[in-house]
N, C-alpha and C. Protein backbone atom coordinates (compact mmCIF):
# COMPACT_ATOMS: atom_id res chain seq x y z
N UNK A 1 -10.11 -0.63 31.98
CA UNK A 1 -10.75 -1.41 30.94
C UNK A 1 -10.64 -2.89 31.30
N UNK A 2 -11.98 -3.72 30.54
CA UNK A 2 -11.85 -5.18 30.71
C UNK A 2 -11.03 -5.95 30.06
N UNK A 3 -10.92 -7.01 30.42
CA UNK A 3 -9.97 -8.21 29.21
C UNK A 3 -10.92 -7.92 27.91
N UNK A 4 -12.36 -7.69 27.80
CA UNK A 4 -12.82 -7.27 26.49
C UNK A 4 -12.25 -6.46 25.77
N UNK A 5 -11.93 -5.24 26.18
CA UNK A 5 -10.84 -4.37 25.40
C UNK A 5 -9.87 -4.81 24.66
N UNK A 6 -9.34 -5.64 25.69
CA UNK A 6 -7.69 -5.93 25.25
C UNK A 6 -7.70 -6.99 24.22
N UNK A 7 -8.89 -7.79 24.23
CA UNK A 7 -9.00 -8.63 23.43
C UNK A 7 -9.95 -8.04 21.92
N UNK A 8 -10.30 -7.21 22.19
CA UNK A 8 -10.80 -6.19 20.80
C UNK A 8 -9.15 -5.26 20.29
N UNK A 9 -8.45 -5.23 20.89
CA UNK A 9 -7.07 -4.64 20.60
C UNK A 9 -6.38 -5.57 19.57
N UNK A 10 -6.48 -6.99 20.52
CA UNK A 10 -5.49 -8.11 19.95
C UNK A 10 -6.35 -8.20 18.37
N UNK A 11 -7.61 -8.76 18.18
CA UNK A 11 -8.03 -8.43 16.99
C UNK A 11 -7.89 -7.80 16.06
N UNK A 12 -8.45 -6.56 16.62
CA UNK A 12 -7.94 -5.36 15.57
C UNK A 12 -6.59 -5.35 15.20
N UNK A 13 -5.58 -5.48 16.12
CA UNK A 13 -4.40 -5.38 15.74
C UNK A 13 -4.08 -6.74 14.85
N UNK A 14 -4.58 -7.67 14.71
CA UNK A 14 -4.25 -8.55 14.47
C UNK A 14 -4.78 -8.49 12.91
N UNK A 15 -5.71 -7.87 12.63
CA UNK A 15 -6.55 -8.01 11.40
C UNK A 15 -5.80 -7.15 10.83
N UNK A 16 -5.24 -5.55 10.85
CA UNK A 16 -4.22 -4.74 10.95
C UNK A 16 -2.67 -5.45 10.16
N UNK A 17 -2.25 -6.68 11.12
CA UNK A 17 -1.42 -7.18 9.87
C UNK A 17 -1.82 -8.20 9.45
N UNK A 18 -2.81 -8.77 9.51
CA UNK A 18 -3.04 -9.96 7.84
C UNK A 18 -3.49 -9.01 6.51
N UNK A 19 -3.73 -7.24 6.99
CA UNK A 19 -4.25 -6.49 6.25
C UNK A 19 -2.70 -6.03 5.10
N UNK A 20 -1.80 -6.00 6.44
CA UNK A 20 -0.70 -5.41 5.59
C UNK A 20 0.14 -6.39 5.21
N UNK A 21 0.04 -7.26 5.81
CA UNK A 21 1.18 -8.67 5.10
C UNK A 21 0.26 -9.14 3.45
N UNK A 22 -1.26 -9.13 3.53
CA UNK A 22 -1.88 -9.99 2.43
C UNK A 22 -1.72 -8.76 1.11
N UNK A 23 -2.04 -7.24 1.60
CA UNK A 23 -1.49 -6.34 0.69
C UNK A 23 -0.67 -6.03 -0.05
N UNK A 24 0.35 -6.45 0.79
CA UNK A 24 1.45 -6.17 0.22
C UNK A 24 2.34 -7.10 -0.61
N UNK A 25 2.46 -8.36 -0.10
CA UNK A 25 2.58 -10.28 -0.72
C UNK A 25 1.86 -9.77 -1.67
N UNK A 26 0.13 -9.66 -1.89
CA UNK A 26 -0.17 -10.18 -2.92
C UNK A 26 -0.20 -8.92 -4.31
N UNK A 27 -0.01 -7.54 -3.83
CA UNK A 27 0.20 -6.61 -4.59
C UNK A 27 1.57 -6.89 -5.64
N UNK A 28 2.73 -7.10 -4.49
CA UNK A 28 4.23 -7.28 -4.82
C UNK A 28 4.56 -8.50 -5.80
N UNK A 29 3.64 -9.65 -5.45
CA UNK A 29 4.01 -11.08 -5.98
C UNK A 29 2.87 -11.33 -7.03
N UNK A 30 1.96 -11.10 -6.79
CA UNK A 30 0.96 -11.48 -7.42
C UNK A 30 -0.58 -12.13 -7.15
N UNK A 31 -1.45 -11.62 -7.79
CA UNK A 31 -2.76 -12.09 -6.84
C UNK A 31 -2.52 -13.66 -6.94
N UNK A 32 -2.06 -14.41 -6.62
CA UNK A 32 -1.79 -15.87 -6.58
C UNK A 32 -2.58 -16.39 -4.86
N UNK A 33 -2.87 -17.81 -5.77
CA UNK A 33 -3.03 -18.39 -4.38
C UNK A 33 -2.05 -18.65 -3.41
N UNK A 34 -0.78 -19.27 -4.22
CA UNK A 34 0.03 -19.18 -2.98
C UNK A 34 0.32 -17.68 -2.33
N UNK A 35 0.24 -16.68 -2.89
CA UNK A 35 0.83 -15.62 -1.90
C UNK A 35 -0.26 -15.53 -0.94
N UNK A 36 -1.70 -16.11 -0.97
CA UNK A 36 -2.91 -15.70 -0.22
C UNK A 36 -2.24 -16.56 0.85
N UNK A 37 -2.07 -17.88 0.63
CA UNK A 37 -2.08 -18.86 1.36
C UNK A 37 -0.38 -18.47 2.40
N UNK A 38 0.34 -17.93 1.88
CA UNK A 38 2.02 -17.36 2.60
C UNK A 38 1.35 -16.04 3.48
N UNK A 39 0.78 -15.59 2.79
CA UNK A 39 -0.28 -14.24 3.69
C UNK A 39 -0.95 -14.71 5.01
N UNK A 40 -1.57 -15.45 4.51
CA UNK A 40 -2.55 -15.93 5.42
C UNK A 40 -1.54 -16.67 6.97
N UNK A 41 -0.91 -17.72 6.24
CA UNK A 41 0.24 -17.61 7.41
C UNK A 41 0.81 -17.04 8.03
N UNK A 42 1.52 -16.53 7.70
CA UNK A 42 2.55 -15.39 8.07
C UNK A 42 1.58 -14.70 9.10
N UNK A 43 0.32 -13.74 8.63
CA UNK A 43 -0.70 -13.14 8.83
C UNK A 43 -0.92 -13.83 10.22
N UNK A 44 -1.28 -15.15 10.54
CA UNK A 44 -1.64 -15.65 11.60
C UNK A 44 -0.34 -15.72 12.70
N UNK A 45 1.03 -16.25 12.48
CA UNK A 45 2.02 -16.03 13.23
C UNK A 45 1.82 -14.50 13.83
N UNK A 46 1.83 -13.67 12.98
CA UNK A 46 1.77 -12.03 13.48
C UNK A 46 0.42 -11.86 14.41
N UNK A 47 -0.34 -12.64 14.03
CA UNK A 47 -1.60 -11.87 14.70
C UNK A 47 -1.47 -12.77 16.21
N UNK A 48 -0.75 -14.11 16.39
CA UNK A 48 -0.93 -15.06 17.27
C UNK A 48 0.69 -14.06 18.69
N UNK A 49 0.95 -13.69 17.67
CA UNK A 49 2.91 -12.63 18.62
C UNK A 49 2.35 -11.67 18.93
N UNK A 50 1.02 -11.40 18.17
CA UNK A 50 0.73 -9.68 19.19
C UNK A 50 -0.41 -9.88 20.16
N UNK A 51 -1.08 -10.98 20.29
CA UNK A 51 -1.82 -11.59 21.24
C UNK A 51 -1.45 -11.98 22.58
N UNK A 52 -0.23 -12.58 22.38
CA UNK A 52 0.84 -12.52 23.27
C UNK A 52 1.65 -11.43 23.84
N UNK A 53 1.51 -10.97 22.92
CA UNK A 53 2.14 -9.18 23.25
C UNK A 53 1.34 -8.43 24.03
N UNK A 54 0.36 -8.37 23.89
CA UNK A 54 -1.41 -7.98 24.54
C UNK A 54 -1.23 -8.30 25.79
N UNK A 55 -1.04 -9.92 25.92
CA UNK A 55 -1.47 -10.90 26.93
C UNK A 55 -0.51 -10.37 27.87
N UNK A 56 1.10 -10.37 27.69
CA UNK A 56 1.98 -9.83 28.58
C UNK A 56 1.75 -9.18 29.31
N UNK A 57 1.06 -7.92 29.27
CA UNK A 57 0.97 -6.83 30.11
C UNK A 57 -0.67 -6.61 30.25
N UNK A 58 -1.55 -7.33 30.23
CA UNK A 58 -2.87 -6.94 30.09
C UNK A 58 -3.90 -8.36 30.62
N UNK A 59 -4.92 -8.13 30.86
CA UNK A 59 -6.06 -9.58 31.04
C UNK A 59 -6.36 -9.86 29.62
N UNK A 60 -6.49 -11.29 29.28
CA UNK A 60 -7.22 -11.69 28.67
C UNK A 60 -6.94 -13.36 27.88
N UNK A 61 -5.76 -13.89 28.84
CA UNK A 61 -5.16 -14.98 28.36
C UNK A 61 -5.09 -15.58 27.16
N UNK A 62 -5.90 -16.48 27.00
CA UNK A 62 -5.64 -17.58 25.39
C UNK A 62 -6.60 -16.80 24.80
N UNK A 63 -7.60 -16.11 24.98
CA UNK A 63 -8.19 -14.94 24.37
C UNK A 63 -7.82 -14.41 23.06
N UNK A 64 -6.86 -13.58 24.09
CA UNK A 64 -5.73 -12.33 23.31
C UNK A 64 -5.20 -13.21 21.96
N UNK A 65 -4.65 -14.44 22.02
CA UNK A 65 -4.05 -15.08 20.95
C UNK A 65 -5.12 -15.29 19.99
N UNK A 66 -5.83 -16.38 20.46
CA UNK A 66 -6.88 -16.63 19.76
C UNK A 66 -7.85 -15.31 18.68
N UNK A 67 -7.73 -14.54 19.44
CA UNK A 67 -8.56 -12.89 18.95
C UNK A 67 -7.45 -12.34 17.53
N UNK A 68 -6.17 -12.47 17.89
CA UNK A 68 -5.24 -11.93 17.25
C UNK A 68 -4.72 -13.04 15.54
N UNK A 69 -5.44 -14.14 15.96
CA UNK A 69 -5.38 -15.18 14.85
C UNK A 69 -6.79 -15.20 13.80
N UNK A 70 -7.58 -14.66 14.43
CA UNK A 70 -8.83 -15.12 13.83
C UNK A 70 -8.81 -13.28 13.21
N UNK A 71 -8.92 -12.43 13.63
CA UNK A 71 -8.39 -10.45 13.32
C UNK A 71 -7.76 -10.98 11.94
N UNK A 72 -6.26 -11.64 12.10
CA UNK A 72 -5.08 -11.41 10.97
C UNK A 72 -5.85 -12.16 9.60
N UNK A 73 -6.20 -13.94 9.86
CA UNK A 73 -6.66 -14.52 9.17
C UNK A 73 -8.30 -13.46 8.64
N UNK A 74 -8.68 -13.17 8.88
CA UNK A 74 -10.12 -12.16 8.47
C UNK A 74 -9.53 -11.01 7.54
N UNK A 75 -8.32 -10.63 8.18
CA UNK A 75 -7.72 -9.23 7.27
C UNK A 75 -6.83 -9.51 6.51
N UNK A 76 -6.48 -11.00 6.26
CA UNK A 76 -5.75 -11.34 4.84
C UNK A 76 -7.08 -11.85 4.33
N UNK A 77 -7.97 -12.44 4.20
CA UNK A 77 -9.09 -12.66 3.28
C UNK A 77 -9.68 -11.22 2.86
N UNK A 78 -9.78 -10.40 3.30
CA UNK A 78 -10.65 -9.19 2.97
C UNK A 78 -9.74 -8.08 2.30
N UNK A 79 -8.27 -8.19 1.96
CA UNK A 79 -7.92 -7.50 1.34
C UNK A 79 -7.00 -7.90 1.01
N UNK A 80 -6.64 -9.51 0.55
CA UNK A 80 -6.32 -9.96 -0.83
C UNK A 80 -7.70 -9.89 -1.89
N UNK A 81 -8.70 -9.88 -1.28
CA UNK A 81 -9.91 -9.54 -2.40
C UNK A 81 -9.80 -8.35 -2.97
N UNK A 82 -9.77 -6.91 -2.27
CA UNK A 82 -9.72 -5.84 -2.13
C UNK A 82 -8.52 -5.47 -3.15
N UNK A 83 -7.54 -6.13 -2.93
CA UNK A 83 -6.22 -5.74 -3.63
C UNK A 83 -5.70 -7.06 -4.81
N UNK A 84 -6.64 -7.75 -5.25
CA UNK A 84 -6.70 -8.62 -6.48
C UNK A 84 -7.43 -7.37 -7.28
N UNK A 85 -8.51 -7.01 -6.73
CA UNK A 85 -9.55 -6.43 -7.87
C UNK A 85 -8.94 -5.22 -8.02
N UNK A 86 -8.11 -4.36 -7.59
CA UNK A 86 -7.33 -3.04 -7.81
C UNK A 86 -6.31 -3.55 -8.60
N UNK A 87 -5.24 -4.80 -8.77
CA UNK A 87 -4.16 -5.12 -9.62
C UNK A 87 -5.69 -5.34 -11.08
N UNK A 88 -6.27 -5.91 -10.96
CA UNK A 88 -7.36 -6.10 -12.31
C UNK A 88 -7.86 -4.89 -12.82
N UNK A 89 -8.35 -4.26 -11.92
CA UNK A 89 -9.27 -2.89 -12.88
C UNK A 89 -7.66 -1.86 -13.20
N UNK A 90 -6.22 -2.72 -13.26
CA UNK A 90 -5.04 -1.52 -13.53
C UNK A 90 -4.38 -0.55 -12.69
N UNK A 91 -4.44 -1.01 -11.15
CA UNK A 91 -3.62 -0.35 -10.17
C UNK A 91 -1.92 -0.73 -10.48
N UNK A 92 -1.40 -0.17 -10.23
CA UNK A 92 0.25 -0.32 -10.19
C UNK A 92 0.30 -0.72 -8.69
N UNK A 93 1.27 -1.71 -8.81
CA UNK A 93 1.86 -2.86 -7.98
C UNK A 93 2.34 -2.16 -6.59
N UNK A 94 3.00 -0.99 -6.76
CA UNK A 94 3.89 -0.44 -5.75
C UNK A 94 2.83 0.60 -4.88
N UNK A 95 2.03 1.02 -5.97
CA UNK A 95 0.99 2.06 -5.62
C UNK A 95 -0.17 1.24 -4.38
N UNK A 96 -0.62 0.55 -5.27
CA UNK A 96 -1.38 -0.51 -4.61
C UNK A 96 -1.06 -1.01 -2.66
N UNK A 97 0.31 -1.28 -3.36
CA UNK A 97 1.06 -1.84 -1.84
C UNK A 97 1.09 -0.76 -0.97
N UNK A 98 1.47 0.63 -1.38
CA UNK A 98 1.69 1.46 -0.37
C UNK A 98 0.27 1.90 0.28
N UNK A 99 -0.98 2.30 -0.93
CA UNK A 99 -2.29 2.28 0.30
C UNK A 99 -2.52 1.61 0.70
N UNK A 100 -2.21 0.14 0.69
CA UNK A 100 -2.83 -0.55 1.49
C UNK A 100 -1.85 -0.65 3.39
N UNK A 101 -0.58 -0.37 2.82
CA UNK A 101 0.28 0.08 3.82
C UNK A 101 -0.38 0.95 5.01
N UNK A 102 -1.00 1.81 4.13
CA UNK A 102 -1.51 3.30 4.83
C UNK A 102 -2.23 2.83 5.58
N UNK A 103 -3.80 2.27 5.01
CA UNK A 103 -4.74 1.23 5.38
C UNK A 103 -4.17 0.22 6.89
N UNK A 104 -3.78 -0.35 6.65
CA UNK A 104 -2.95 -1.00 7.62
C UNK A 104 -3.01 -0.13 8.79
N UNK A 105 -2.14 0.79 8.55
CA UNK A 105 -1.79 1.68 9.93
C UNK A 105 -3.06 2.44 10.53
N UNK A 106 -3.46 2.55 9.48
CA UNK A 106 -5.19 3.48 10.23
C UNK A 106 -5.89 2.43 11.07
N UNK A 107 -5.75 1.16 10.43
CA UNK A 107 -6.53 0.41 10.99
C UNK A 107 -6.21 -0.10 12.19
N UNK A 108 -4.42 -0.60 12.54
CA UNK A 108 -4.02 -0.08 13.95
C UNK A 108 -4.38 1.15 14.92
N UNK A 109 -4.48 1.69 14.32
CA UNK A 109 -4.69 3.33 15.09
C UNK A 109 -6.38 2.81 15.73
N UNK A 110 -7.46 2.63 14.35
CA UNK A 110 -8.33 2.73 14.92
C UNK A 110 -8.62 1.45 16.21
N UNK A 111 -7.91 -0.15 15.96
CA UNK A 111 -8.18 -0.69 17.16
C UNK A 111 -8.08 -0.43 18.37
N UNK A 112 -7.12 0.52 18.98
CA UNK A 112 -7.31 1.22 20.10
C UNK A 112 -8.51 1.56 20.76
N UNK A 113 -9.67 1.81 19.84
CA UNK A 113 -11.26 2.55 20.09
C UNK A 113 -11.33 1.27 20.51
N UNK A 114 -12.36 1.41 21.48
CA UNK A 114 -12.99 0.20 22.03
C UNK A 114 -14.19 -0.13 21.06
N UNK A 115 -14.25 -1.57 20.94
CA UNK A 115 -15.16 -2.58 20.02
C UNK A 115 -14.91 -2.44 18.93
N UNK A 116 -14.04 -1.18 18.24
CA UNK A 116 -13.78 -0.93 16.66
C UNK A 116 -12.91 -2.25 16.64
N UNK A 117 -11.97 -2.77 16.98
CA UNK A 117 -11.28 -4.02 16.52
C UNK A 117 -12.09 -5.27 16.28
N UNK A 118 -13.25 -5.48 16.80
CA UNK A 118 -13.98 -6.30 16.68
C UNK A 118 -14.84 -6.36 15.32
N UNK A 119 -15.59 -4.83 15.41
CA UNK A 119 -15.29 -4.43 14.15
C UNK A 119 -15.23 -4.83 12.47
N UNK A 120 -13.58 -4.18 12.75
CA UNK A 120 -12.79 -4.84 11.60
C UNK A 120 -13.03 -5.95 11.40
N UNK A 121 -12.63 -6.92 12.15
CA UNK A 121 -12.41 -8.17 11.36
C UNK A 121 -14.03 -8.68 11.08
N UNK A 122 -15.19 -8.44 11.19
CA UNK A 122 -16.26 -8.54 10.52
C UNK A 122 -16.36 -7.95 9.17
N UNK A 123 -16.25 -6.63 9.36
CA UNK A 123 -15.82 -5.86 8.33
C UNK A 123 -14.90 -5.94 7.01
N UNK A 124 -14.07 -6.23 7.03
CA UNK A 124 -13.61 -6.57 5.95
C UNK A 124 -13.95 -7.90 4.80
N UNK A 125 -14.14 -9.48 6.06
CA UNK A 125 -14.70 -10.53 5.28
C UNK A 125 -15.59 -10.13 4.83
N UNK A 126 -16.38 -9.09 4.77
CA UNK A 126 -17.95 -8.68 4.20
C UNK A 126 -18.02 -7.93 3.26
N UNK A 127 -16.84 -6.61 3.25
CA UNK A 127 -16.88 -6.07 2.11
C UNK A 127 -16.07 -7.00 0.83
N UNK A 128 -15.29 -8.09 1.40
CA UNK A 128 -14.99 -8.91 0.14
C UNK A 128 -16.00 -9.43 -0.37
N UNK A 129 -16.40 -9.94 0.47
CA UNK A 129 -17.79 -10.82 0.04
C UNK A 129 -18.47 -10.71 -0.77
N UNK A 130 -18.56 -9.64 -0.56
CA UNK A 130 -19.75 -8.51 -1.38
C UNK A 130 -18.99 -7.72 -2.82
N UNK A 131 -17.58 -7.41 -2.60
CA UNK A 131 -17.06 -7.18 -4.01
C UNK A 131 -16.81 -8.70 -5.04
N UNK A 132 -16.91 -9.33 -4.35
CA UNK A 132 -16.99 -10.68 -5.47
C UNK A 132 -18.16 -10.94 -5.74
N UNK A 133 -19.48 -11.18 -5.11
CA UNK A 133 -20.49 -11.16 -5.15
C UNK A 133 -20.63 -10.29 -6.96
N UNK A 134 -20.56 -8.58 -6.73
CA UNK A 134 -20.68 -7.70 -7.60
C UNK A 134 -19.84 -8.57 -8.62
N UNK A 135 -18.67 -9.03 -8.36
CA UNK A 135 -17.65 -9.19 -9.52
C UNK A 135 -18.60 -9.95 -11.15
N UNK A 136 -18.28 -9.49 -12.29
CA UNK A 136 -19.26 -9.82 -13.63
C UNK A 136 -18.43 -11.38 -14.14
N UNK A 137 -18.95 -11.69 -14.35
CA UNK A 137 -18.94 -12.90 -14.97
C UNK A 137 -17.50 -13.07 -16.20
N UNK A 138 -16.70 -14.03 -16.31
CA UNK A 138 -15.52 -13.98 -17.12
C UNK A 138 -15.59 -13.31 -18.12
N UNK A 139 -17.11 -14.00 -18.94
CA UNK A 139 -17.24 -14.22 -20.66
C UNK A 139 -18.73 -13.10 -20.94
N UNK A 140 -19.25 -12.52 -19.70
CA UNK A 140 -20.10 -11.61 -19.94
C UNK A 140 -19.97 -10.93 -20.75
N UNK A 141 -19.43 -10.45 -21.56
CA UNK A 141 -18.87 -9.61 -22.76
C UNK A 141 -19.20 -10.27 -23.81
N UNK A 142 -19.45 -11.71 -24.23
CA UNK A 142 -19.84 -12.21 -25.12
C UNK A 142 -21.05 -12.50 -25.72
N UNK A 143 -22.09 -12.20 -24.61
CA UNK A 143 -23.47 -11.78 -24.62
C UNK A 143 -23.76 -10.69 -25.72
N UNK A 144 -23.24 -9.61 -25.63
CA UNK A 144 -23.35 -8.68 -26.82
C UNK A 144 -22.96 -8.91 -27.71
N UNK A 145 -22.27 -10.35 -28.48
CA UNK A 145 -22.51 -10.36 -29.66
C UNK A 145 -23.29 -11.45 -30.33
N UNK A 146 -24.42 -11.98 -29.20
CA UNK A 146 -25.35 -12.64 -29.94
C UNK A 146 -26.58 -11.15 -30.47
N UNK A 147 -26.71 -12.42 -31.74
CA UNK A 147 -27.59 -11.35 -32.44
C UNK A 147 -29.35 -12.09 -32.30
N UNK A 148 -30.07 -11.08 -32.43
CA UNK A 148 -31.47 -11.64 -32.43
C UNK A 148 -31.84 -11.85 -33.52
């Protein structure tokens, strides 16, 4: 395989934990901005150590890092969205944290496939996107009680 691989690895893997660090922070603590923003960090340290981790034994130099920062940062935006709107529509905190745990690991598993890591981290900023997009309006509920 090419340094393309390895650098679709570092991604995926990288999106993998901003998936499980932003899940779990923001399930555990609270949909808060700061936990997005401690996620999001953290998220990038992890994704920037397994790029390097990549890089050690594989082609793809400042790549691999770079791939593994931009993966983590993409997979803490896409499922602190994901896992705000499950604490709102009444998920339990612990419950919450552990699929997204699960989530996490599948999603390691699947970066291995070639181009699936690349993938992901498209993937997820989009399905947030798009569940906020859907998301209804604060005070929409107050519409039904104007009268004609």
């Amino acid at each position: 395989m090419g340094g393309w691989y390895w650098i679709g690895v570092s991604v995926g893997l990288g999106t993998a934990a901003g998936v499980l660090l932003a899940g779990v922070l923001t399930a555990l603590s609270g949909a808060s901005r700061w936990s997005l923003l401690v996620a999001a960090v953290l998220a990038g340290v992890a994704g920037a150590s397994i790029g390097v981790a990549v890089d050690s034994f594989e082609p793809g130099g400042w790549a691999n890092w770079i791939g593994g920062i931009i993966g983590a940062v993409a997979g803490t935006l896409g499922a602190a969205q994901i896992v705000a709107g499950a604490l709102r529509r009444g998920g339990t905190r612990g419950g919450t944290a552990a699929l997204v745990t699960l989530a996490a690991i599948i999603l390691g598993a699947l970066a291995l496939v070639p181009v699936v890591g690349y993938l992901e981290a498209l993937a997820l900023p989009t399905l947030a996107a798009r569940l906020r997009r859907r998301m209804p309006d604060k005070h929409a509920g107050l519409r039904s009680l104007a009268r004609d």
